[in-house]
C-alpha atoms as a PDB file:
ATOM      1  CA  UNK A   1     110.038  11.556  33.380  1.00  0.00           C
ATOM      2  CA  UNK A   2     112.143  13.783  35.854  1.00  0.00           C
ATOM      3  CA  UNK A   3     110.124  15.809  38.653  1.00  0.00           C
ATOM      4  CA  UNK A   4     111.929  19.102  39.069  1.00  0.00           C
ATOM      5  CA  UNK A   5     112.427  20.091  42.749  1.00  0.00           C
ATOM      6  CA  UNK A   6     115.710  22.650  42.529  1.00  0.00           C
ATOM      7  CA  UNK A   7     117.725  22.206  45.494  1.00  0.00           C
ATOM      8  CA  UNK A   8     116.814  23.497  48.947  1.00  0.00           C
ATOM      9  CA  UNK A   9     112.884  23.749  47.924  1.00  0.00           C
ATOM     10  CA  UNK A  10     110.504  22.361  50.400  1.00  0.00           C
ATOM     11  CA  UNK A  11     108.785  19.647  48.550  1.00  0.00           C
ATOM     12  CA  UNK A  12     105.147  20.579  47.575  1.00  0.00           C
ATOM     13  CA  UNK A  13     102.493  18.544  48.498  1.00  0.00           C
ATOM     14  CA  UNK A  14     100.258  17.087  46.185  1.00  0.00           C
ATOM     15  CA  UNK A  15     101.915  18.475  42.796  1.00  0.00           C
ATOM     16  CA  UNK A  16     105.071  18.849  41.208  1.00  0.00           C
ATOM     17  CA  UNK A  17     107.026  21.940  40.721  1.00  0.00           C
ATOM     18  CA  UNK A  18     107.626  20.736  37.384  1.00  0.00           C
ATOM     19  CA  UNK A  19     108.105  17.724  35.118  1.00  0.00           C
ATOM     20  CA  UNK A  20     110.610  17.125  32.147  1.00  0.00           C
ATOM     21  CA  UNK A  21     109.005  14.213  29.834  1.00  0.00           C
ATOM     22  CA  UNK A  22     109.922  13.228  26.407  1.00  0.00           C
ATOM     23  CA  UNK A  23     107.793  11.186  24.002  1.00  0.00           C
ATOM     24  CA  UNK A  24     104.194  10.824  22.804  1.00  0.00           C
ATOM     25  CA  UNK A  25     101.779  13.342  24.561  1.00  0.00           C
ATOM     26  CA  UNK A  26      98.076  13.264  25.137  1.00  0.00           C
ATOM     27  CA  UNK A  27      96.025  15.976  25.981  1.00  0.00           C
ATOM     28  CA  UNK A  28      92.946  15.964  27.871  1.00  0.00           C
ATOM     29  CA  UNK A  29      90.320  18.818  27.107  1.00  0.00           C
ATOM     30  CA  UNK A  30      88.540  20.299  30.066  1.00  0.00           C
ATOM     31  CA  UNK A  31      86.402  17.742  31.620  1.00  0.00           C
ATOM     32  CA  UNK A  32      83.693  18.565  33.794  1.00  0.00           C
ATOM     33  CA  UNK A  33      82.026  16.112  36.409  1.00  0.00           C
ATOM     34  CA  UNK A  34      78.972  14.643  34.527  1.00  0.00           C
ATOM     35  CA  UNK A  35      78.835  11.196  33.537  1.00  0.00           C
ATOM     36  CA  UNK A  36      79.177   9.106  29.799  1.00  0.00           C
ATOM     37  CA  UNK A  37      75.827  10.913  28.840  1.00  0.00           C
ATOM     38  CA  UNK A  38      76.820  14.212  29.896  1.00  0.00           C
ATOM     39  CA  UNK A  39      74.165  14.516  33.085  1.00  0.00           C
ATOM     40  CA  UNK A  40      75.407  15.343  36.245  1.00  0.00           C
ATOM     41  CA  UNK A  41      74.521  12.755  39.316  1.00  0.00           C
ATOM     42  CA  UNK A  42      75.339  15.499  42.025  1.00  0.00           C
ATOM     43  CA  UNK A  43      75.926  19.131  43.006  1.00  0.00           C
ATOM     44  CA  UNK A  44      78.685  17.868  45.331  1.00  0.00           C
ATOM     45  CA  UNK A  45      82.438  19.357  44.919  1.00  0.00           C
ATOM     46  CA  UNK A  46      84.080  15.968  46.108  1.00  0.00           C
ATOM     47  CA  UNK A  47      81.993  13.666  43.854  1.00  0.00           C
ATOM     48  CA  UNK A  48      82.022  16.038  40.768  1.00  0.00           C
ATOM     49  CA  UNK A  49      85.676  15.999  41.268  1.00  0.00           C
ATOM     50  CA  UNK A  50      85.849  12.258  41.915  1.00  0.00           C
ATOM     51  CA  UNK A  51      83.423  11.744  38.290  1.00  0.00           C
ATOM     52  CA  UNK A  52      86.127  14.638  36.532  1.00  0.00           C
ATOM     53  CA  UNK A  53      89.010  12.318  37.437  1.00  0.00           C
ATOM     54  CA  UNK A  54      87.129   9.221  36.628  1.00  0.00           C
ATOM     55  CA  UNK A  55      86.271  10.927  33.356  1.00  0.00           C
ATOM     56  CA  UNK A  56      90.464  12.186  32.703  1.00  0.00           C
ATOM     57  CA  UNK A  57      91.330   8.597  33.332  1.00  0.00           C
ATOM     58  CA  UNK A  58      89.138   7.013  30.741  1.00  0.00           C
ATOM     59  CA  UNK A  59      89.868   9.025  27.767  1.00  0.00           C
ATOM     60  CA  UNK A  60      93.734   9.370  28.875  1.00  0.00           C
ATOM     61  CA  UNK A  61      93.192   5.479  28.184  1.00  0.00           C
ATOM     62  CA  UNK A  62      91.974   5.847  24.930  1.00  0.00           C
ATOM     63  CA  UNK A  63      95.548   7.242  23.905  1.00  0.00           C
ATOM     64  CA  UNK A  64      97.297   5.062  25.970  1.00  0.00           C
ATOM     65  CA  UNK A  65      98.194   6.836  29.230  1.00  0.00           C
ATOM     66  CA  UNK A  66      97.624   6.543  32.650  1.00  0.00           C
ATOM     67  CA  UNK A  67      97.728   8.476  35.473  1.00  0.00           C
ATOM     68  CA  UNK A  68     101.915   7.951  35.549  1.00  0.00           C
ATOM     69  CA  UNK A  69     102.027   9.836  32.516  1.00  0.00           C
ATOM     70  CA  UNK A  70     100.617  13.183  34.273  1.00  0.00           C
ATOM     71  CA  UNK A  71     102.726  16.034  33.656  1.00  0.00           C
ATOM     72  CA  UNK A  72     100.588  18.707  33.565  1.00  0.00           C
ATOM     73  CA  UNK A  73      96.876  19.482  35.229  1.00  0.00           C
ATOM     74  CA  UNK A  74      94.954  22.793  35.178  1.00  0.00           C
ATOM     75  CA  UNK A  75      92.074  22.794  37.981  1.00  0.00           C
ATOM     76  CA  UNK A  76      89.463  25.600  37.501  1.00  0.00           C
ATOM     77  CA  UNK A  77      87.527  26.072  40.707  1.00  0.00           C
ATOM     78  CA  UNK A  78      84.020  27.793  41.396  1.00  0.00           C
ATOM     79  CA  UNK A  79      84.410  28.200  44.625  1.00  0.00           C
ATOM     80  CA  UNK A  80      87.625  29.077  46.530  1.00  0.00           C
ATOM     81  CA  UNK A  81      86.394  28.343  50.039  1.00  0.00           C
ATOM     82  CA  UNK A  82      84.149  24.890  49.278  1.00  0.00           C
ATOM     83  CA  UNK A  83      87.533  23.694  47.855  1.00  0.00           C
ATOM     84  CA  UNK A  84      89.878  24.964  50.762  1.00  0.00           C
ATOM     85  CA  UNK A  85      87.092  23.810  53.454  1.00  0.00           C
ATOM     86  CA  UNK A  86      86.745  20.367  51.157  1.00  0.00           C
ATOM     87  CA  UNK A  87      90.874  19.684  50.639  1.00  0.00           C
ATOM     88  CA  UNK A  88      91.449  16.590  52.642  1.00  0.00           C
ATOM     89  CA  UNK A  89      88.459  14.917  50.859  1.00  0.00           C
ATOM     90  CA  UNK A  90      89.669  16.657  47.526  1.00  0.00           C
ATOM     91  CA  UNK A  91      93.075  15.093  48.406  1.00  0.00           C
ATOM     92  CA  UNK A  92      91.565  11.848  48.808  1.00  0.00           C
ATOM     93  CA  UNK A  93      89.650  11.308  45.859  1.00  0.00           C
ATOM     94  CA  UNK A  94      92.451  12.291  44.018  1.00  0.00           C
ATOM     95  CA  UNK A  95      94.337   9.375  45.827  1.00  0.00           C
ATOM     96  CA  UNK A  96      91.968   6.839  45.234  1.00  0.00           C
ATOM     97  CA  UNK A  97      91.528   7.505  41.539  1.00  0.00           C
ATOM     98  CA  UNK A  98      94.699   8.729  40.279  1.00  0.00           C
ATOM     99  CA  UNK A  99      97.014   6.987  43.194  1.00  0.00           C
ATOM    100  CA  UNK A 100     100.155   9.359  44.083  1.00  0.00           C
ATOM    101  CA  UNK A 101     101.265  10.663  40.764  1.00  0.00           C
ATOM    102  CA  UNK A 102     101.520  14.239  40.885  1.00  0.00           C
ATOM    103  CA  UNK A 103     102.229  16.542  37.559  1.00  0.00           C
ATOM    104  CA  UNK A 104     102.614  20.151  38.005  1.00  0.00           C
ATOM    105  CA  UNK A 105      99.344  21.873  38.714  1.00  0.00           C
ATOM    106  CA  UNK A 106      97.461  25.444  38.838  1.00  0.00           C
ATOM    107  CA  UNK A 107      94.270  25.725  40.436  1.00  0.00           C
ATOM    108  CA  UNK A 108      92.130  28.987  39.513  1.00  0.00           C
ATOM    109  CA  UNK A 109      89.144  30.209  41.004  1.00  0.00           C
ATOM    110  CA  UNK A 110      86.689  31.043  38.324  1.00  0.00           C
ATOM    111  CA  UNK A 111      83.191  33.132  38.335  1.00  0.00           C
ATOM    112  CA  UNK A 112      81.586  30.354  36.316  1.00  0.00           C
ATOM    113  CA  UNK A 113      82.154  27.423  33.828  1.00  0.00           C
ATOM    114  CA  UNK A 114      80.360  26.824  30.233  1.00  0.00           C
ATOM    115  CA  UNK A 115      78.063  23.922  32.605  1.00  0.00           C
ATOM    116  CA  UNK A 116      76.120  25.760  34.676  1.00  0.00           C
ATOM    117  CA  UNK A 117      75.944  22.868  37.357  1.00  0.00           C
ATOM    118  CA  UNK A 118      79.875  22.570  36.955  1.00  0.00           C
ATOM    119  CA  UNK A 119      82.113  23.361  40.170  1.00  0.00           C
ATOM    120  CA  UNK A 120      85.252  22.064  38.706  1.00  0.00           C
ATOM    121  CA  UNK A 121      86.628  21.677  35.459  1.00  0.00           C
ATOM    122  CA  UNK A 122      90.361  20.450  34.854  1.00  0.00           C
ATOM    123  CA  UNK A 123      92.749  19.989  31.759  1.00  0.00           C
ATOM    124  CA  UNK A 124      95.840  17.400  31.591  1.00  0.00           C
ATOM    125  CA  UNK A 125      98.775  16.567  29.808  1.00  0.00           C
ATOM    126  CA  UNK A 126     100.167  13.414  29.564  1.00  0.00           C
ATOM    127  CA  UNK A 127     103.314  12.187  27.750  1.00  0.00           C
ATOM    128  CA  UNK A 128     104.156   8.548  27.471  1.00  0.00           C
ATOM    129  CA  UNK A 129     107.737   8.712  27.905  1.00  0.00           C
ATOM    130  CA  UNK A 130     110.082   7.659  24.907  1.00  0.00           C
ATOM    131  CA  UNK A 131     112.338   6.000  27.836  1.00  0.00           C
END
């Protein structure tokens, strides 16, 4: 895998512009923050998140990926503030569970998710590269 910075960008911080990968890809549906019996153990942003990534990691496992095969994550967001006010402890979970491998990502700000106790949501792409 490449990471795509053209030249003279200002490196991002916590994503990648973009990715080029070749080889086997799994794909990760939208996972929400409840645990292996789909019930949620908190209304917290940073520990739903923390469960979510918990959650991506186990069934990216499944297909044989890790979180170094990231390319591509889609973060949907019910609240734009809790997560802005929340970032360094959004930032460290993510640390702590998926270490400093950062695929391109899009966060959106959503009026609601199919869980009603849901406050994030987030899709991924791996690909295991062919290298």
């Amino acid at each position: 895998m490449k990471t795509l910075l053209p030249e003279g960008w200002v490196r991002p911080k916590g994503y990648s512009n973009g990715i080029k990968a070749s080889g086997d890809m799994v794909f990760v549906a939208g996972v929400v923050g409840w645990d292996e019996n789909e019930e949620f153990q908190s209304d917290d942003l940073v520990e739903q998140f923390r469960q979510v990534l918990l959650n991506t990691k186990a069934i990216m496992a499944e297909g044989g990926a890790g979180p170094e095969h990231m390319v591509r994550m889609t973060w949907y967001i019910t609240d734009k503030q809790e997560y802005l006010t929340r970032l360094r402890e959004v930032g460290q979970a993510y640390r702590d569970v998926m270490g400093k491998n950062y695929p391109a990502m899009a966060c959106v700000e959503v009026s609601g998710l199919m869980e009603d106790r849901a406050k994030i949501e987030i899709e991924t792409t791996c690909v295991i590269s062919a290298d």
